[in-house]
Every structure is written in structure tokens, then in C-alpha cells.
PDB file of N, CA and C in Angstrom:
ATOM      1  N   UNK A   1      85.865 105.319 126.691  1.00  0.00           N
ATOM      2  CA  UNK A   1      84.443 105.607 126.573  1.00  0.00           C
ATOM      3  C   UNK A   1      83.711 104.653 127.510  1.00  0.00           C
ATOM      4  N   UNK A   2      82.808 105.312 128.720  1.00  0.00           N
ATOM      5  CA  UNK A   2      82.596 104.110 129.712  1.00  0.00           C
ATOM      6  C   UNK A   2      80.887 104.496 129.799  1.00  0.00           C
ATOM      7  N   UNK A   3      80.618 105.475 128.871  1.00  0.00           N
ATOM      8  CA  UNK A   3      79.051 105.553 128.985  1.00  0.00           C
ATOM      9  C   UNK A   3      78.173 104.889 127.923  1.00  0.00           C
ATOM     10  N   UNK A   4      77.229 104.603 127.902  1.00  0.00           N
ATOM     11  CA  UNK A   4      76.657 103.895 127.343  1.00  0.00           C
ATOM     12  C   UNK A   4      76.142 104.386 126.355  1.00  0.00           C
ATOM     13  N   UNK A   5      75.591 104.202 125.049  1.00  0.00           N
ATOM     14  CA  UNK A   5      75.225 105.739 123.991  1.00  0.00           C
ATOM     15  C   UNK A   5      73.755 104.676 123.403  1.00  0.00           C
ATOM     16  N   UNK A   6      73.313 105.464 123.246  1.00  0.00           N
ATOM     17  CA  UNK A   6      71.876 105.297 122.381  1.00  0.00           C
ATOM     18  C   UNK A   6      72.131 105.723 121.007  1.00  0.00           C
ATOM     19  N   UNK A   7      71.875 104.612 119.955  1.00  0.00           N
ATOM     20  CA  UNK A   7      71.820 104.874 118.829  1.00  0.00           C
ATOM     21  C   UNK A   7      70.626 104.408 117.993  1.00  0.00           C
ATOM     22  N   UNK A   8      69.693 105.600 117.202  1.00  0.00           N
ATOM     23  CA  UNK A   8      69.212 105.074 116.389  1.00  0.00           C
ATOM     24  C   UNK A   8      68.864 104.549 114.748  1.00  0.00           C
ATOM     25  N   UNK A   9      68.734 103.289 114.695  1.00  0.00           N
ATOM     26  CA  UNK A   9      69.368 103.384 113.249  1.00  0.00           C
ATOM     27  C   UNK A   9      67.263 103.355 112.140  1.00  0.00           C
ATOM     28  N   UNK A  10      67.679 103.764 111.089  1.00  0.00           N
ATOM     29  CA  UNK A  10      66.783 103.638 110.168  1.00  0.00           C
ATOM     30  C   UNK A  10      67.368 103.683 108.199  1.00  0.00           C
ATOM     31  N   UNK A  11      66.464 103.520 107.972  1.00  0.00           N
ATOM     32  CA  UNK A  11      66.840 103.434 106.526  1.00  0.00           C
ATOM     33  C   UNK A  11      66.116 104.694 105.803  1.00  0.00           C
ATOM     34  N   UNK A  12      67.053 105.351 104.788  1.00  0.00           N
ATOM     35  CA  UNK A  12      66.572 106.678 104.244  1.00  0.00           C
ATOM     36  C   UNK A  12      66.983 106.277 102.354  1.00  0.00           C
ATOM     37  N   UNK A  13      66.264 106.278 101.702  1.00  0.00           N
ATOM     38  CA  UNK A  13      66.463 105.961 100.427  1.00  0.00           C
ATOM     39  C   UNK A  13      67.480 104.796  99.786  1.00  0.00           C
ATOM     40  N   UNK A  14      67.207 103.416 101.033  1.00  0.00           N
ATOM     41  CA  UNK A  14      67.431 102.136 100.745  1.00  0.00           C
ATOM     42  C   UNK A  14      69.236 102.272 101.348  1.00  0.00           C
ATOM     43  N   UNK A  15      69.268 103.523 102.139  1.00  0.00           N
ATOM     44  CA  UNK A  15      70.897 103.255 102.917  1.00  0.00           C
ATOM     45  C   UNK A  15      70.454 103.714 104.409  1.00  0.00           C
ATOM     46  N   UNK A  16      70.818 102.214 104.712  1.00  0.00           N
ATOM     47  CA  UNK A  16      70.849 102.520 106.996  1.00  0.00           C
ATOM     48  C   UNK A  16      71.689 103.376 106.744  1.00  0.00           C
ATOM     49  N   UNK A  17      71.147 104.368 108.109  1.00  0.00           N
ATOM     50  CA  UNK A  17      72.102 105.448 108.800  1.00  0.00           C
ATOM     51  C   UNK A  17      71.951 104.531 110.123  1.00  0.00           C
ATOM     52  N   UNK A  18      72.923 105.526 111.117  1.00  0.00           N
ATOM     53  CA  UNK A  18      72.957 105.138 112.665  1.00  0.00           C
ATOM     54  C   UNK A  18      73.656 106.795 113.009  1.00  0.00           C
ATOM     55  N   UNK A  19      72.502 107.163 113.908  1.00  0.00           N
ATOM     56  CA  UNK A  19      72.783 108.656 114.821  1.00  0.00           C
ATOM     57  C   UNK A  19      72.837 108.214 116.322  1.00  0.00           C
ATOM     58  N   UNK A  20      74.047 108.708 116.368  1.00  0.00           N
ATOM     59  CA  UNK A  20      74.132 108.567 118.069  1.00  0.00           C
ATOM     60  C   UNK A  20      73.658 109.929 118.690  1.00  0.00           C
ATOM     61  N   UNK A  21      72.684 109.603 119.959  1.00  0.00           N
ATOM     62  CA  UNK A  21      71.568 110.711 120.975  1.00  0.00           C
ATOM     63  C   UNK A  21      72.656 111.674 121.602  1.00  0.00           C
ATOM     64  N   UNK A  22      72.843 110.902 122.528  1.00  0.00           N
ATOM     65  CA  UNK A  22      74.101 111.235 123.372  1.00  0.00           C
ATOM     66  C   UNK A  22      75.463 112.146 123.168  1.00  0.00           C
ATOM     67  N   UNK A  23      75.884 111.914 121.794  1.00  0.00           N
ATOM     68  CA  UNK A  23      76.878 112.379 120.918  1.00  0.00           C
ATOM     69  C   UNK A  23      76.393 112.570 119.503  1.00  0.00           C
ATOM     70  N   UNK A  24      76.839 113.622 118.827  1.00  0.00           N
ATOM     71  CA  UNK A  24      76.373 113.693 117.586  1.00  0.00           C
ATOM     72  C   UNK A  24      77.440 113.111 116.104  1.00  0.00           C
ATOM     73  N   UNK A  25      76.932 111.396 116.407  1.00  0.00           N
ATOM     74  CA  UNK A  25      77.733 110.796 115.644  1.00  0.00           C
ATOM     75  C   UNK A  25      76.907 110.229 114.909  1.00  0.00           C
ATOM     76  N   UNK A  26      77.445 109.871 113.705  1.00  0.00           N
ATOM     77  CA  UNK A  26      76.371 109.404 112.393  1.00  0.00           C
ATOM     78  C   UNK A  26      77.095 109.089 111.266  1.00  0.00           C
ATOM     79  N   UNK A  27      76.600 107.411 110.867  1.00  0.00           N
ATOM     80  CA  UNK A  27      77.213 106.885 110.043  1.00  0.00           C
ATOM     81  C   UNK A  27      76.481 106.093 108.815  1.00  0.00           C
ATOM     82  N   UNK A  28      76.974 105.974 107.587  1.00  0.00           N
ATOM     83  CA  UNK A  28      76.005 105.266 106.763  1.00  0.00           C
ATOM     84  C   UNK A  28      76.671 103.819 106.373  1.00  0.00           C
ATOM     85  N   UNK A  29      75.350 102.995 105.978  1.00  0.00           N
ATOM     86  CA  UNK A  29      76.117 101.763 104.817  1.00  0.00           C
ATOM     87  C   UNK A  29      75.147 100.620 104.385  1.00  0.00           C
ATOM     88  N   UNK A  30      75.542  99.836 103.958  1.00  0.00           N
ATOM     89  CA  UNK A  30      74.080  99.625 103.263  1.00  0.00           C
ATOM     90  C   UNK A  30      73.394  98.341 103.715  1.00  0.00           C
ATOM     91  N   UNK A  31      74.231  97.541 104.707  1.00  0.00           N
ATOM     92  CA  UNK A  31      73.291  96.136 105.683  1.00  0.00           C
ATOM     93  C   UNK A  31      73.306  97.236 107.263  1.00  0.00           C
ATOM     94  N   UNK A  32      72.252  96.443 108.312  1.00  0.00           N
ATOM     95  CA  UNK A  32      72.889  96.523 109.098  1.00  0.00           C
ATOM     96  C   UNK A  32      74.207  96.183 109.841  1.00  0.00           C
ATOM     97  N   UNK A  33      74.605  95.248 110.004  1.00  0.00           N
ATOM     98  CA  UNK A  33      75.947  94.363 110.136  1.00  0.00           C
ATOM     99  C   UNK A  33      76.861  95.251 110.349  1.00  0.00           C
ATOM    100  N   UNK A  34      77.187  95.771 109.315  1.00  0.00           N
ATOM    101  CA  UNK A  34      77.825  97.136 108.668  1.00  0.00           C
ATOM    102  C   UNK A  34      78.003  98.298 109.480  1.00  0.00           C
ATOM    103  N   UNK A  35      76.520  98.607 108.995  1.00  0.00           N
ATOM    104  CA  UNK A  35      76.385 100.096 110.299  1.00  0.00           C
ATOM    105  C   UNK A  35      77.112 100.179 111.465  1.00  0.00           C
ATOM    106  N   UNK A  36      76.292  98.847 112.216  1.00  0.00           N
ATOM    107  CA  UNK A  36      77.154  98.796 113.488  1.00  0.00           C
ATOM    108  C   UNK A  36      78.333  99.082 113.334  1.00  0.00           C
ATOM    109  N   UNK A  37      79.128  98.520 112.865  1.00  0.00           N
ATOM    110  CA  UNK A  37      80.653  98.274 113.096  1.00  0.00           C
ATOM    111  C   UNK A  37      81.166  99.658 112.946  1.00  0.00           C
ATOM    112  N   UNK A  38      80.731 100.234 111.292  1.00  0.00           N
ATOM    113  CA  UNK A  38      81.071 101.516 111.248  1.00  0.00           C
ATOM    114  C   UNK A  38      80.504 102.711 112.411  1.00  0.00           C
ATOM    115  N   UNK A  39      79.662 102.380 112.872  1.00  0.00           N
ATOM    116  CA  UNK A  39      79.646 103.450 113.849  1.00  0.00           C
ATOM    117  C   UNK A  39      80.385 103.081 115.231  1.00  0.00           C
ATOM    118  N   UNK A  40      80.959 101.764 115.555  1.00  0.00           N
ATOM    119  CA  UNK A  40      81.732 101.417 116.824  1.00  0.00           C
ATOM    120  C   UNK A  40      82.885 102.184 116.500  1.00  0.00           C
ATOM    121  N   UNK A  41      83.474 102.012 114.990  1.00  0.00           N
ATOM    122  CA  UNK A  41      84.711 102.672 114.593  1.00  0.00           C
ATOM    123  C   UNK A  41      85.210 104.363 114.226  1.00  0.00           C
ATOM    124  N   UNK A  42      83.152 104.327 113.988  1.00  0.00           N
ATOM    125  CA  UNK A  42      83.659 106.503 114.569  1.00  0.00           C
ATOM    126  C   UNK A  42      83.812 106.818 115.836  1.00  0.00           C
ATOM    127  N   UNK A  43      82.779 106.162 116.537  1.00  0.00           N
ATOM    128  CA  UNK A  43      82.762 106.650 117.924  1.00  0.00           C
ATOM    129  C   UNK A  43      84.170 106.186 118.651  1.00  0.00           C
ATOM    130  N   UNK A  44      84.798 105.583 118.322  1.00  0.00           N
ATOM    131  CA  UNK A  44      86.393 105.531 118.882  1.00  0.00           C
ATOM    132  C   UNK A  44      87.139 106.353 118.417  1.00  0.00           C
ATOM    133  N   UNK A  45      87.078 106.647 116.878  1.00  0.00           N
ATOM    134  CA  UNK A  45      87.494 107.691 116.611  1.00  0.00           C
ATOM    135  C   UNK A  45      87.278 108.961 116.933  1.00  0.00           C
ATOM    136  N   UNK A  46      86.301 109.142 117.102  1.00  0.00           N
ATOM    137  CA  UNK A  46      86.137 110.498 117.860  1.00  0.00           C
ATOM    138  C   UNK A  46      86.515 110.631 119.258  1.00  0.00           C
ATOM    139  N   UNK A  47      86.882 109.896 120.288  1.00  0.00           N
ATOM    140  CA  UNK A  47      87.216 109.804 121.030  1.00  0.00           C
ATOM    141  C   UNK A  47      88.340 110.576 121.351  1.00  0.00           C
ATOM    142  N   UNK A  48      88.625 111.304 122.320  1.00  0.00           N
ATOM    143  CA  UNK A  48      89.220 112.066 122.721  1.00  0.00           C
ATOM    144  C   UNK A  48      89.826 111.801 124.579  1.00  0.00           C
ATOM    145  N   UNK A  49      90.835 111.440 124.694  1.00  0.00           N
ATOM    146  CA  UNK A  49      91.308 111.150 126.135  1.00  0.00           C
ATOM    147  C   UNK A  49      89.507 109.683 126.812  1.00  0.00           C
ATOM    148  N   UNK A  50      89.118 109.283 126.161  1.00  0.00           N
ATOM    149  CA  UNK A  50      88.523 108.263 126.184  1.00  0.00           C
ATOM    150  C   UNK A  50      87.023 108.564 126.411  1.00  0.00           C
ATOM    151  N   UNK A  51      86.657 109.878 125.965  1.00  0.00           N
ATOM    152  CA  UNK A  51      85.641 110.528 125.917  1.00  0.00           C
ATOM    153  C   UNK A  51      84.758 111.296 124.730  1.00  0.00           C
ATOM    154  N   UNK A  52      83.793 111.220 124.824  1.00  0.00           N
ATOM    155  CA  UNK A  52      83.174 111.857 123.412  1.00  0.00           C
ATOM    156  C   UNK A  52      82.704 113.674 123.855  1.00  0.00           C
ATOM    157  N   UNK A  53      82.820 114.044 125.380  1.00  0.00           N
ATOM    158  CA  UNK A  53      82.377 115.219 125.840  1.00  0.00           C
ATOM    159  C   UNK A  53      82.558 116.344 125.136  1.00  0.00           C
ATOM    160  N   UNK A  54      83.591 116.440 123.613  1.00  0.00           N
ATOM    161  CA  UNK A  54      83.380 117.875 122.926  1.00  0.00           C
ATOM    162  C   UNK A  54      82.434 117.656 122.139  1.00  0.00           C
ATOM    163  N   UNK A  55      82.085 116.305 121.941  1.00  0.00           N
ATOM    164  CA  UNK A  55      80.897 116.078 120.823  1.00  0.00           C
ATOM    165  C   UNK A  55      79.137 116.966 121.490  1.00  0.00           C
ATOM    166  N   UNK A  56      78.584 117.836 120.903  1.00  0.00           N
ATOM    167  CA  UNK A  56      77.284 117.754 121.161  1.00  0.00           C
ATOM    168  C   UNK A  56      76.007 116.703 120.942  1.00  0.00           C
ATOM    169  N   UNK A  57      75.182 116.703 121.658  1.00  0.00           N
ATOM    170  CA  UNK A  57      73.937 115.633 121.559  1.00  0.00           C
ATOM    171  C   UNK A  57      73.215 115.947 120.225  1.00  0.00           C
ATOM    172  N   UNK A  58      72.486 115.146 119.764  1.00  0.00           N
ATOM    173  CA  UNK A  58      72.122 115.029 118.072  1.00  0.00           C
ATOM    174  C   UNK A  58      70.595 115.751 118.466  1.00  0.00           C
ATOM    175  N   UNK A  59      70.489 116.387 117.109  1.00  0.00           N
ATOM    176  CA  UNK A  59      69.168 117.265 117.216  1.00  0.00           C
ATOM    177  C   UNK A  59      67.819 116.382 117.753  1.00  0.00           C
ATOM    178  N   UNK A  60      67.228 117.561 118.346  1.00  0.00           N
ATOM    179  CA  UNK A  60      66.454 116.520 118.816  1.00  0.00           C
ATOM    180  C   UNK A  60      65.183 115.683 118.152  1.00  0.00           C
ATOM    181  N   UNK A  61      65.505 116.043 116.559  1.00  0.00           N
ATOM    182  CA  UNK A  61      64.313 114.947 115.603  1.00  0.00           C
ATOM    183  C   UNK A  61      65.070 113.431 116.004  1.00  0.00           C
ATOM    184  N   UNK A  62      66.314 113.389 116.137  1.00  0.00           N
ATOM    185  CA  UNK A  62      66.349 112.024 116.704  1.00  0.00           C
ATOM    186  C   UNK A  62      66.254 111.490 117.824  1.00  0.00           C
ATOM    187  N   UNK A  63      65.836 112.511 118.818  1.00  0.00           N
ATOM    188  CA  UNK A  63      65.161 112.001 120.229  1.00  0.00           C
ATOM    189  C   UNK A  63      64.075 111.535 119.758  1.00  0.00           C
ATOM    190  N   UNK A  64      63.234 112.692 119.156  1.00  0.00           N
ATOM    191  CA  UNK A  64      62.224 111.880 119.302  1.00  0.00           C
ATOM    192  C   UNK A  64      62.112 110.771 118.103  1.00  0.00           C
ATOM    193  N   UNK A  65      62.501 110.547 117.281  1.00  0.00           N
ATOM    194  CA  UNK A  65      62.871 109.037 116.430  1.00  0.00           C
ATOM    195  C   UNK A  65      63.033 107.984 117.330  1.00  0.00           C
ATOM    196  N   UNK A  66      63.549 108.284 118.344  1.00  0.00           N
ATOM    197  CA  UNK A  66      64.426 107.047 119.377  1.00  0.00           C
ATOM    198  C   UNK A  66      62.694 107.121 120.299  1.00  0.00           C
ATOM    199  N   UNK A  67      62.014 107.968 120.540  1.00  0.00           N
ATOM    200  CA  UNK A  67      60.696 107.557 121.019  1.00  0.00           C
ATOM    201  C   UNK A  67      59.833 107.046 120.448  1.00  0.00           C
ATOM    202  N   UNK A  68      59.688 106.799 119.251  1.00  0.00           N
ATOM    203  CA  UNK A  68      59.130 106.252 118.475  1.00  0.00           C
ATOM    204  C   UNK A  68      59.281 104.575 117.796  1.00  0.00           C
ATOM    205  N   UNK A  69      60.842 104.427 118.284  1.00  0.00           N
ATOM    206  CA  UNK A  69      61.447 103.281 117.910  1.00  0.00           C
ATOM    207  C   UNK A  69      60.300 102.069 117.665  1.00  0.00           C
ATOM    208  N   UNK A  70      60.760 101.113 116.879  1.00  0.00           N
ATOM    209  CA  UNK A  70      59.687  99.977 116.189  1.00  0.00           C
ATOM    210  C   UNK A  70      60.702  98.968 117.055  1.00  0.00           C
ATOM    211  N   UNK A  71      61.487  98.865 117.911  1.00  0.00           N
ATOM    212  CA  UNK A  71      62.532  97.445 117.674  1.00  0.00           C
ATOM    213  C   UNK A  71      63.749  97.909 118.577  1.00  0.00           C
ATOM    214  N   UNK A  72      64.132  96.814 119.144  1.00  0.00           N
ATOM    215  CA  UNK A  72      66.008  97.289 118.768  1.00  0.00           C
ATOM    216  C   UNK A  72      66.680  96.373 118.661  1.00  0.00           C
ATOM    217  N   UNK A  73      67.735  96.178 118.550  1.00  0.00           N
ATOM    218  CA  UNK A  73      68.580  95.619 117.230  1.00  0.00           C
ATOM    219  C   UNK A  73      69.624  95.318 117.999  1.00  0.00           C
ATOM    220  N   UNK A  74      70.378  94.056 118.124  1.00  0.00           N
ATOM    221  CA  UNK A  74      71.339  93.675 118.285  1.00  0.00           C
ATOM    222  C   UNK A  74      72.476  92.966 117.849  1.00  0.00           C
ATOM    223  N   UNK A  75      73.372  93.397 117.272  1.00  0.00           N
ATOM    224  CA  UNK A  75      74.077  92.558 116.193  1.00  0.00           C
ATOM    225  C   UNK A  75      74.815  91.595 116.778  1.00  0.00           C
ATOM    226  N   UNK A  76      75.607  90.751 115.887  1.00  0.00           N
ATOM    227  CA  UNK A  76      76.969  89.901 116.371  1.00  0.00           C
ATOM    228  C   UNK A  76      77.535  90.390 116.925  1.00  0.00           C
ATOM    229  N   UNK A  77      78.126  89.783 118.392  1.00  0.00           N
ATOM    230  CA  UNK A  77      79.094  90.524 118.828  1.00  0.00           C
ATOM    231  C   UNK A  77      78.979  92.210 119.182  1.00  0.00           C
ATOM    232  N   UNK A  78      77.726  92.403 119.566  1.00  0.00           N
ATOM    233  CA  UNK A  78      77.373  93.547 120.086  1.00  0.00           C
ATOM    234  C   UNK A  78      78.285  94.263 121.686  1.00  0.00           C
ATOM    235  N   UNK A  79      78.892  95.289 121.489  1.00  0.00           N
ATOM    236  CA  UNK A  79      79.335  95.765 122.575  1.00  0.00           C
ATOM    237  C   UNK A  79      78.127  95.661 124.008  1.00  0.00           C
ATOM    238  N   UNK A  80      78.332  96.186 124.629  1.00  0.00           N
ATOM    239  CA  UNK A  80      77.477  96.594 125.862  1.00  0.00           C
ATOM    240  C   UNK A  80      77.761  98.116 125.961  1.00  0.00           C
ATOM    241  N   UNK A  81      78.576  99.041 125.143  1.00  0.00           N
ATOM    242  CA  UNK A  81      78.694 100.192 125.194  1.00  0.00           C
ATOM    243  C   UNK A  81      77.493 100.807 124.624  1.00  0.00           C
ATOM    244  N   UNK A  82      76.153 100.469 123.981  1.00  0.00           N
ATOM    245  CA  UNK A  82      75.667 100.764 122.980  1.00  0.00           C
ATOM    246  C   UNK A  82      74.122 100.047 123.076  1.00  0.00           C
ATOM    247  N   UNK A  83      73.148 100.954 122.855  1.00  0.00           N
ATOM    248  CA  UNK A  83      71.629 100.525 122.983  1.00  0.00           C
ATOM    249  C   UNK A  83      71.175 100.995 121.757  1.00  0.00           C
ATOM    250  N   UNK A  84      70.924 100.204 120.825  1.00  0.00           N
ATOM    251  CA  UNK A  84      70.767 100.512 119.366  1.00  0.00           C
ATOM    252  C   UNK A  84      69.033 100.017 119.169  1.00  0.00           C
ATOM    253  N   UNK A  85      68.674 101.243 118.469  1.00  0.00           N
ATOM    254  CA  UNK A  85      67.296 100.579 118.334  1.00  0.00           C
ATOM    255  C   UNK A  85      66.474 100.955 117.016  1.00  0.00           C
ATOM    256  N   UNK A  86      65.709 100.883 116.274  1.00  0.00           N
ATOM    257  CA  UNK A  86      65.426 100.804 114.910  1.00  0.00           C
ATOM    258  C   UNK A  86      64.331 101.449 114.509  1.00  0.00           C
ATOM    259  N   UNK A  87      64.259 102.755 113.915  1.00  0.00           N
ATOM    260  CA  UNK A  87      63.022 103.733 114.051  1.00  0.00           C
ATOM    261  C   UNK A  87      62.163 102.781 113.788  1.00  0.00           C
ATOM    262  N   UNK A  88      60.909 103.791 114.050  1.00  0.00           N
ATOM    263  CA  UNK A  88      59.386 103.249 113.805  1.00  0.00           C
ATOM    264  C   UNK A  88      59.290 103.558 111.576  1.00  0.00           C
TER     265      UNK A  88
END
């Protein structure tokens, strides 16, 4: 996986999600800390010959979520694969 993915994360009835733009990947849990990791560990999993290209791009209420963004967010040990940012 050598492209870079936009993810945005928010909280929906006191549990972060994280939707990836780019790919339609999406993960829950209940710190951020968390999230991250679990979504580094789908998006590898989904990985396919080192690519996410059968995946489709996420509807576009989370484009525009990701235009709206309040923040973005960088955890421990943050990849550089990944531009994570934190709805409005």
C-alpha cells in the first residue's frame, strides 16, 4: 500500500469510528489510540497484492465530513501512510 489514505474519524453515540475516503474502510472502538491501530490493521487486511484498488471510495457524506473537519489527529507512532482528521 504506497498511497496515502484520508481518514476521518468522529464519535457516534460515545464510540469513535474511522472511515477511510479513498477506500471504503471503517472501523470502530472506543479511545482514539485504538481506532488508529484498528484501522492500520484492516487496511492491511484488506489489502490485496499490496493494494486496496477492489475497495470502492466511501460515500460521499464522508467527503464532505472530511470538509468540514474540526482538527486532525495524530497518534503515537503514526504511519505516514495516513492523514487522519477529526469531524467538525
Amino acid at each position: 500500500m504506497t498511497e496515502k489514505l484520508r481518514v476521518i474519524c468522529y464519535q457516534d453515540h460515545g464510540i469513535w469510528l474511522a472511515q477511510g475516503l479513498e477506500h471504503d474502510i471503517c472501523v470502530q472502538a472506543d479511545t482514539l489510540d485504538d481506532l488508529y491501530g484498528r484501522f492500520e490493521v484492516a487496511a492491511r487486511l484488506e489489502c490485496k497484492d499490496g493494494k486496496l484498488d477492489h475497495l470502492p471510495e466511501a460515500p460521499e457524506y464522508y467527503h464532505r465530513m472530511w470538509d468540514r473537519q474540526s482538527g486532525s489527529f495524530s497518534p503515537q507512532g503514526a504511519s505516514d501512510l495516513y492523514e487522519v482528521a477529526l469531524a467538525a
